[in-house]
Protein backbone atom coordinates (compact mmCIF):
# COMPACT_ATOMS: atom_id res chain seq x y z
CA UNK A 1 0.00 0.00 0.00
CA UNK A 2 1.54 3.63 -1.15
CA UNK A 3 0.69 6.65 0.42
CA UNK A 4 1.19 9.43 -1.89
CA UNK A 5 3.86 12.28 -0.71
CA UNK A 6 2.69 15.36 0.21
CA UNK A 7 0.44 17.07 2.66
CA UNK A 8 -2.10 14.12 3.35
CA UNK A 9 -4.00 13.97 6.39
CA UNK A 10 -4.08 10.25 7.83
CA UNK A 11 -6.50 9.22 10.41
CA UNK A 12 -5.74 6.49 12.67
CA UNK A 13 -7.65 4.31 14.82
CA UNK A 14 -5.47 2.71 18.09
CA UNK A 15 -2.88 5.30 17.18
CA UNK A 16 -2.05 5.05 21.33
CA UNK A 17 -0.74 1.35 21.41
CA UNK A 18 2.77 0.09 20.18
CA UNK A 19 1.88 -0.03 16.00
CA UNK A 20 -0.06 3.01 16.36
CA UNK A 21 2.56 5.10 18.05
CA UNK A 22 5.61 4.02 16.01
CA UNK A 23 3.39 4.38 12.72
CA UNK A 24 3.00 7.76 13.68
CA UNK A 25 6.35 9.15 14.31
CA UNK A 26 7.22 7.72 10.93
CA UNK A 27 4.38 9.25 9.24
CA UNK A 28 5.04 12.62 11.22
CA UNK A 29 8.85 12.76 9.74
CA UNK A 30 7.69 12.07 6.32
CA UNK A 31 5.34 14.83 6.11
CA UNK A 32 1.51 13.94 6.62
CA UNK A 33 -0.72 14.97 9.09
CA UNK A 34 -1.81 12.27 12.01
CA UNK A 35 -4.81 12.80 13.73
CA UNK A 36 -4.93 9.98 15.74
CA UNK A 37 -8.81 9.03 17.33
CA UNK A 38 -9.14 8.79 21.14
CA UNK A 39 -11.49 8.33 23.54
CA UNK A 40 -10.20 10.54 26.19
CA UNK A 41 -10.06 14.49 25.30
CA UNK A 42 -6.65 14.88 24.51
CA UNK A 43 -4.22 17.84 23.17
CA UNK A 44 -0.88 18.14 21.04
CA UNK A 45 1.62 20.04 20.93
CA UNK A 46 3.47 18.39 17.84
CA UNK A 47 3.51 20.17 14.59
CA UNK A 48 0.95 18.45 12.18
CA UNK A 49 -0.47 15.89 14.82
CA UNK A 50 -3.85 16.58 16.64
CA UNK A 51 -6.14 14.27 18.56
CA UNK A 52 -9.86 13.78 17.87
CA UNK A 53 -12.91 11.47 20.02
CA UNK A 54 -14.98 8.97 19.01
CA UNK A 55 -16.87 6.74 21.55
CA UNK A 56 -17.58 3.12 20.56
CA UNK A 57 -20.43 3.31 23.23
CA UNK A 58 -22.39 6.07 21.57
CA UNK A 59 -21.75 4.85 17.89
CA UNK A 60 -19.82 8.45 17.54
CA UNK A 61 -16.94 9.87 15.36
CA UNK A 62 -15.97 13.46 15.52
CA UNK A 63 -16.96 14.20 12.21
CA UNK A 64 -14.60 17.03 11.06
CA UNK A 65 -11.84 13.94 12.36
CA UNK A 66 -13.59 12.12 8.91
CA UNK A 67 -13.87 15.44 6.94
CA UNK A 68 -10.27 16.20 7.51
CA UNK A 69 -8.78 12.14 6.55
CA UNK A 70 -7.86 11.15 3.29
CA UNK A 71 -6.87 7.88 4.17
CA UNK A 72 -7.36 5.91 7.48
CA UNK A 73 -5.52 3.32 8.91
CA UNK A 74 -7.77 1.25 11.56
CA UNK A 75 -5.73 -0.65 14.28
CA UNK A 76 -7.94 -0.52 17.09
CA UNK A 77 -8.05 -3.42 18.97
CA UNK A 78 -7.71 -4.81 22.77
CA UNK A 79 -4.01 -5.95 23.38
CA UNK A 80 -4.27 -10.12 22.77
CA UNK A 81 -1.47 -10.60 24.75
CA UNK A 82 -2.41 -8.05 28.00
CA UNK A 83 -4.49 -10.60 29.98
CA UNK A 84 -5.98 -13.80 30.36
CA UNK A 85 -8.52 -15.30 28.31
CA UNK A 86 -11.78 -15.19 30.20
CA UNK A 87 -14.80 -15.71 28.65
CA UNK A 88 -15.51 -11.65 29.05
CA UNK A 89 -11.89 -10.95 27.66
CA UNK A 90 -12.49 -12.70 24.82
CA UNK A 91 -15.75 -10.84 24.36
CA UNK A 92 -13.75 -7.51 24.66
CA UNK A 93 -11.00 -8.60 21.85
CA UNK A 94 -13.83 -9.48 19.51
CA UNK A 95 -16.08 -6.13 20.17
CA UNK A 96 -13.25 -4.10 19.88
CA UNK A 97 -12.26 -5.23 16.81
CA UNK A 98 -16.20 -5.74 15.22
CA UNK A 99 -17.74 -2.60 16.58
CA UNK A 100 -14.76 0.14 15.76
CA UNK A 101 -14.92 -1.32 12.43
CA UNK A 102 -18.48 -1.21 12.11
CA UNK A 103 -18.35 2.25 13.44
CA UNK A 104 -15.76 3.53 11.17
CA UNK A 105 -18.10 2.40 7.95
CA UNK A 106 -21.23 4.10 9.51
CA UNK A 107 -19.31 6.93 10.28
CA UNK A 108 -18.14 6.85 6.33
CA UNK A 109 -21.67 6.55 5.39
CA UNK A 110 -23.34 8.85 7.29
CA UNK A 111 -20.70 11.99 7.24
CA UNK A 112 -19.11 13.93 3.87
CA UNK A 113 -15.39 12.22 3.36
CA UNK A 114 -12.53 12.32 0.79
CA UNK A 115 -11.47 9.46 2.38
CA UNK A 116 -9.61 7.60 -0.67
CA UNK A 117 -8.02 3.80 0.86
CA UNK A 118 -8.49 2.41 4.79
CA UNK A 119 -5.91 0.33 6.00
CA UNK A 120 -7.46 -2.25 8.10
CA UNK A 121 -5.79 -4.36 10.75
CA UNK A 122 -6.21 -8.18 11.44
CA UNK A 123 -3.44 -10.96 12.22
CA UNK A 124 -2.39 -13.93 11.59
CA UNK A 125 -4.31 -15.52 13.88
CA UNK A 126 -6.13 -16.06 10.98
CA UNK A 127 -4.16 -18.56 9.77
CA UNK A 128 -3.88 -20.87 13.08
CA UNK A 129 -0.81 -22.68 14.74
CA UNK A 130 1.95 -23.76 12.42
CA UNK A 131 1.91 -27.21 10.70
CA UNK A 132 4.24 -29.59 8.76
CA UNK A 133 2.91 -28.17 5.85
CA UNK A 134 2.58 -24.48 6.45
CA UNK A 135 5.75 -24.99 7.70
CA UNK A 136 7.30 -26.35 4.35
CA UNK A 137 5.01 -24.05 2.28
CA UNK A 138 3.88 -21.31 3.73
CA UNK A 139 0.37 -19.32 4.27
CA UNK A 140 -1.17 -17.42 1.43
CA UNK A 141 -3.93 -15.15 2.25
CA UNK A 142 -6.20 -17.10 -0.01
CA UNK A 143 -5.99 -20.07 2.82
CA UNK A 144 -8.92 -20.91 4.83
CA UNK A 145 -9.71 -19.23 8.63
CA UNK A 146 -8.77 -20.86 11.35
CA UNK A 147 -11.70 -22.17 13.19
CA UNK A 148 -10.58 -21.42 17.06
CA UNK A 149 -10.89 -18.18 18.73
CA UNK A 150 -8.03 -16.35 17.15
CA UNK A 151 -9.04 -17.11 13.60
CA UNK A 152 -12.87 -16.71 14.27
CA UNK A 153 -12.07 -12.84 15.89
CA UNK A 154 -9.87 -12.08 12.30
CA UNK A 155 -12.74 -13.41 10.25
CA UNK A 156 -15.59 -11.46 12.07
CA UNK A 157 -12.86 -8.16 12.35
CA UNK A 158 -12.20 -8.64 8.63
CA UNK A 159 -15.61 -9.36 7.46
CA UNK A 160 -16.74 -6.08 9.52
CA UNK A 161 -14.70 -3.77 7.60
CA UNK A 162 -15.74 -5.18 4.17
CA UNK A 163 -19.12 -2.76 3.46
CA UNK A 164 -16.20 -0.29 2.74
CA UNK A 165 -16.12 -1.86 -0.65
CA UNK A 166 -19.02 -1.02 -1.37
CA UNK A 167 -18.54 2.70 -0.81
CA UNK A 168 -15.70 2.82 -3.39
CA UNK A 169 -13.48 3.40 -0.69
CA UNK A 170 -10.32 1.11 -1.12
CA UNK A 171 -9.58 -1.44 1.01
CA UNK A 172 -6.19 -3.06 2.33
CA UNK A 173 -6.48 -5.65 5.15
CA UNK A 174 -2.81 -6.38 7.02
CA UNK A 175 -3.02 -9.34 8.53
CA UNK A 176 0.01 -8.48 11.76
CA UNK A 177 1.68 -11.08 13.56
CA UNK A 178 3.09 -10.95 17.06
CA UNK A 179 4.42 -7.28 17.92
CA UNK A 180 7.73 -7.64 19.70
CA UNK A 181 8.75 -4.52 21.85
CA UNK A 182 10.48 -3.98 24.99
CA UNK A 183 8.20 -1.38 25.41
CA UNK A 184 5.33 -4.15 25.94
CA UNK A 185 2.96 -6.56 24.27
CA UNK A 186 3.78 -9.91 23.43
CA UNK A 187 7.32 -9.92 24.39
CA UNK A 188 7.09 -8.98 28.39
CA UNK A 189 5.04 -11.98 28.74
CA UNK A 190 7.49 -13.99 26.69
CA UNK A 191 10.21 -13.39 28.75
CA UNK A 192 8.76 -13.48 32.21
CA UNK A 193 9.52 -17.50 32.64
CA UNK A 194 12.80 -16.64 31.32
C-alpha cells in the first residue's frame, strides 16, 4: 500500500498502542498529518499531529476527524497478549475489533469524506498454529480461517470492515503477527519465565 507524498491527512484508529505510536512518528517525519482518534479528550503540541474522540459506546466519530482524513488506517483493537482469556476478555477482543470497524463504515456513510483507501488491521491468527505443511510451504492469504478463537475474531474483524467496498473506498487488510517490543505486548510476557 503507497501513500502518496505530500500534505495528506491520515487518520488512525489505536494510534495510542505500540503499531499506532511508532506508525506515527514515521508518518510525522515524512510529512503527513496524524490525527490519531481517542477516547479521552486529549491535546498536542506536535507540529501536524492533533487528537480527535470517538466513543464506541455512543456509535460516535468526531466528524470534522472524517472530513479532515484522506486515508485511514484502523488498528484498534484490545491488546491479545495483555491478559488472560476469560470468557468476558475474549468478548472484549472481539467487540473491539467488530464494533470500531463497524463504526468507522457508519461513520463513512453517514458523514461527507474524501477518504480515498483504509488500512485495516487483522493478524495472523487467521491462519492458526503452524503445521508440517505451512511450515514447508507457507500461508497465502487465499488459505482458509482458522476455526478457534483467534481465527474466528480475524474473520468477524475482517468481514466487519468489508461494506467499505461497497462505498468505493479502497480497502487493504494487514493481517500483523506478534508485535515484539520492549516497550510491551507480546514480548514482556514472553520473557517473564525466562
Amino acid at each position: 500500500f503507497y501513500l502518496p507524498l505530500g500534505m495528506q491527512t491520515i487518520l488512525i484508529t489505536g494510534g495510542t498502542g505500540m503499531v499506532g505510536q511508532s506508525l506515527t512518528n514515521l508518518l510525522l517525519n515524512k510529512g503527513y498529518q496524524v490525527i490519531v482518534l481517542t477516547r479521552q479528550q486529549k491535546q498536542s503540541s506536535r507540529v501536524n499531529f492533533s487528537f480527535a474522540q470517538w466513543d464506541l459506546n455512543k456509535a460516535w466519530i468526531d466528524p470534522a476527524a472524517i472530513a479532515a482524513a484522506d486515508y485511514i488506517i484502523h488498528l484498534a483493537g484490545e491488546g491479545v497478549a495483555d491478559k488472560r482469556w476469560t470468557t468476558a476478555r475474549k468478548k472484549a477482543i472481539l467487540d473491539s475489533r467488530v464494533d470500531s470497524s463497524a463504526l468507522i463504515v457508519k461513520s463513512l456513510k453517514d458523514n461527507p469524506n474524501k477518504v480515498k483507501a483504509i488500512v485495516a488491521a487483522s493478524a495472523i491468527g487467521w491462519y492458526g498454529p503452524d503445521t508440517a505443511e505451512s511450515l514447508m510451504n507457507g500461508f497465502t492469504e487465499t488459505d482458509p480461517v482458522d476455526g478457534a478463537f483467534l481465527g474466528d475474531t480475524c474473520k468477524q474483524w475482517e468481514d466487519s470492515v468489508k461494506p467499505l467496498e461497497t462505498l468505493g473506498i479502497r480497502l487493504v487488510t494487514l493481517r500483523i503477527g506478534i508485535v515484539l517490543s520492549k516497550q510491551g505486548g507480546a514480548l514482556v510476557e514472553f520473557i517473564k519465565p525466562a
